[in-house]
C-alpha atoms as a PDB file:
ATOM      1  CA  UNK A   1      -9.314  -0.802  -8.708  1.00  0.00           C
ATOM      2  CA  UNK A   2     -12.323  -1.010  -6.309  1.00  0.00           C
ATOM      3  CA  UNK A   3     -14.472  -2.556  -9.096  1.00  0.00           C
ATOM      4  CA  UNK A   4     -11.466  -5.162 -10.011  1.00  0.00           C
ATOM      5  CA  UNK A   5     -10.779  -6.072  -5.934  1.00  0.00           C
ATOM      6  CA  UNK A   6     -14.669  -6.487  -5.468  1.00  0.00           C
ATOM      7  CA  UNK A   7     -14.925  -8.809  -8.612  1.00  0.00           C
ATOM      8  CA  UNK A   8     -11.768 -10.603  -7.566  1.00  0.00           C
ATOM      9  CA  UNK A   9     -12.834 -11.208  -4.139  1.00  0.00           C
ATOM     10  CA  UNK A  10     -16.559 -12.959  -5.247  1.00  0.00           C
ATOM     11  CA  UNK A  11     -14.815 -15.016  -7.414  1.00  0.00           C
ATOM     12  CA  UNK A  12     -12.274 -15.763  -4.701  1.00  0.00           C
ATOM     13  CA  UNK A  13     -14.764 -16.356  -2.352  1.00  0.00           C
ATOM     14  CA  UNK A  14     -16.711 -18.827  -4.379  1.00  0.00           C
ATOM     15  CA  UNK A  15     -14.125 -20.503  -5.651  1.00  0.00           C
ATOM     16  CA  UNK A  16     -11.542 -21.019  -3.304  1.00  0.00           C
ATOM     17  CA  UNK A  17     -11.843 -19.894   0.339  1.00  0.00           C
ATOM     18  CA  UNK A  18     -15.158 -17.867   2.206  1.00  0.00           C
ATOM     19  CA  UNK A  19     -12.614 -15.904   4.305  1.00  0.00           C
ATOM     20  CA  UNK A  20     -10.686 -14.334   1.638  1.00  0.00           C
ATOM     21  CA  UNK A  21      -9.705 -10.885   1.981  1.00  0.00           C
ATOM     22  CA  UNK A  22      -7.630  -8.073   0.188  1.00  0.00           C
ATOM     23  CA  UNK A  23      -4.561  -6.898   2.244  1.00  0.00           C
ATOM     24  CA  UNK A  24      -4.588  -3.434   2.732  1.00  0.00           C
ATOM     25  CA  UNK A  25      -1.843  -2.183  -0.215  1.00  0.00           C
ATOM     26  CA  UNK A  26      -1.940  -3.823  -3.748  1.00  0.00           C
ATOM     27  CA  UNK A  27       0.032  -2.822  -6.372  1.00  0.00           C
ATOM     28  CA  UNK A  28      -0.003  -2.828  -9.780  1.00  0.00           C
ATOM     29  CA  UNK A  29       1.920  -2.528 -13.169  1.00  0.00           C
ATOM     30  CA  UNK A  30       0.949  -1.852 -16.839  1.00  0.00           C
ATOM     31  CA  UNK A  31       2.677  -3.398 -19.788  1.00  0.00           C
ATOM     32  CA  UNK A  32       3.370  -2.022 -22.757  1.00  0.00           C
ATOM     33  CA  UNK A  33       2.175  -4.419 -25.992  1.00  0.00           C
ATOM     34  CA  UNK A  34       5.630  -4.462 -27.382  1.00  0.00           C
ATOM     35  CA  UNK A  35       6.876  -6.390 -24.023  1.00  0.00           C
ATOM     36  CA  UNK A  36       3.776  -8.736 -24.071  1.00  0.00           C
ATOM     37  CA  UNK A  37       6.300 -11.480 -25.934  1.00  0.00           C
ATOM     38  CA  UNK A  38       9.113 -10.752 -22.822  1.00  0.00           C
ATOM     39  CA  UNK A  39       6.191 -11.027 -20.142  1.00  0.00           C
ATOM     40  CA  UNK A  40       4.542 -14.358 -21.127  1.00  0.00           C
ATOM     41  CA  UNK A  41       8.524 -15.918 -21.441  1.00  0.00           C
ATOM     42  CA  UNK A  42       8.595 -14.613 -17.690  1.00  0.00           C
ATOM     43  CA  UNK A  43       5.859 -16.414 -16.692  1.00  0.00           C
ATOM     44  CA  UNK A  44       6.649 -19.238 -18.517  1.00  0.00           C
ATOM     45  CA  UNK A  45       9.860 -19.521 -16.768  1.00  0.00           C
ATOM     46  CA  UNK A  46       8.948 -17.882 -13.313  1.00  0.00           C
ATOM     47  CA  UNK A  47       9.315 -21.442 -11.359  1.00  0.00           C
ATOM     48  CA  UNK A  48      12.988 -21.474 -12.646  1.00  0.00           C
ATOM     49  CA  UNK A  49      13.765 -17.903 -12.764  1.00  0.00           C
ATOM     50  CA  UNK A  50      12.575 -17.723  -8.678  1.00  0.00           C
ATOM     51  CA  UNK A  51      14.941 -20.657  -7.696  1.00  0.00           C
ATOM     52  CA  UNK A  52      17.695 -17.761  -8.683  1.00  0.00           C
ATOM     53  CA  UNK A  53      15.859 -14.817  -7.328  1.00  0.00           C
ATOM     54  CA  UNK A  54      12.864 -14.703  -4.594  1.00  0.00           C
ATOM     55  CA  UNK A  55       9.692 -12.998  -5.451  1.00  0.00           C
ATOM     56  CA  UNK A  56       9.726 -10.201  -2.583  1.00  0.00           C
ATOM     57  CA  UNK A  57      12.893  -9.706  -3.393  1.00  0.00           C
ATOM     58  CA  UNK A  58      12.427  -8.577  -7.254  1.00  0.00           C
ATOM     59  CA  UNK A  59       8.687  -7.130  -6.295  1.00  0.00           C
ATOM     60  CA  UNK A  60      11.550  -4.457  -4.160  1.00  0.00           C
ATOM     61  CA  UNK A  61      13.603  -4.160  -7.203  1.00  0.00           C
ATOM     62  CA  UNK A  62      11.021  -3.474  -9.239  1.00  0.00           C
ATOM     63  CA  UNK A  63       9.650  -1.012  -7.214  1.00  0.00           C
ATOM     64  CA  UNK A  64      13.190   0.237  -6.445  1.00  0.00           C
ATOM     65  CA  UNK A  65      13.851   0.789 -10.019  1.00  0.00           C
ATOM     66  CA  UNK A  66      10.489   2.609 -10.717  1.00  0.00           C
ATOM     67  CA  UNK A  67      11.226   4.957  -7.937  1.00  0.00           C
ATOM     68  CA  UNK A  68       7.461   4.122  -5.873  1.00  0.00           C
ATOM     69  CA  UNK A  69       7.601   3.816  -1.522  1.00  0.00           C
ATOM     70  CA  UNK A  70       5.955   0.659  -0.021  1.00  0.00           C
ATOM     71  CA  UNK A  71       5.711  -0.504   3.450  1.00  0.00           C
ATOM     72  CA  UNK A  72       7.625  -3.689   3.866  1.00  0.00           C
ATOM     73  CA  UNK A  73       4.683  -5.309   5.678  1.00  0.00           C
ATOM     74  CA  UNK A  74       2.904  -5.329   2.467  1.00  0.00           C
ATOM     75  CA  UNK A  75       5.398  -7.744   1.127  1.00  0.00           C
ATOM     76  CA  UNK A  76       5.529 -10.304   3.447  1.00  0.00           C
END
């Protein structure tokens, strides 16, 4: 993860804005290849799918559902 956040962050950085910056928390989930065909139809569809449900609040489902503790301040 520290590898991945310091690559991210260059790239960030050079691309977009000099004062970018990782929050504290992160999180991160793994996909298994049979649900590769269900998660590209989500993000096809995420603009319409978030008119109906908003990101923070499925990002708590999710987490919810896989039984993991966050800080709410992370989300926001």
């Amino acid at each position: 993860m520290r590898d991945m956040k310091k690559e991210s962050s260059s790239w960030a950085k050079q691309h977009f804005d000099q004062k970018f910056e990782w929050q504290e928390g992160y999180a991160a989930f793994t996909v298994s290849p049979a649900s590769t065909g269900a998660v590209k139809t989500y993000i096809e569809n995420q603009e319409q799918h978030h008119k109906k449900i908003t990101f923070v609040d499925e990002l708590q489902e999710c987490l919810k559902n896989a039984g993991i503790e966050y800080k709410e301040k992370y989300l926001l």
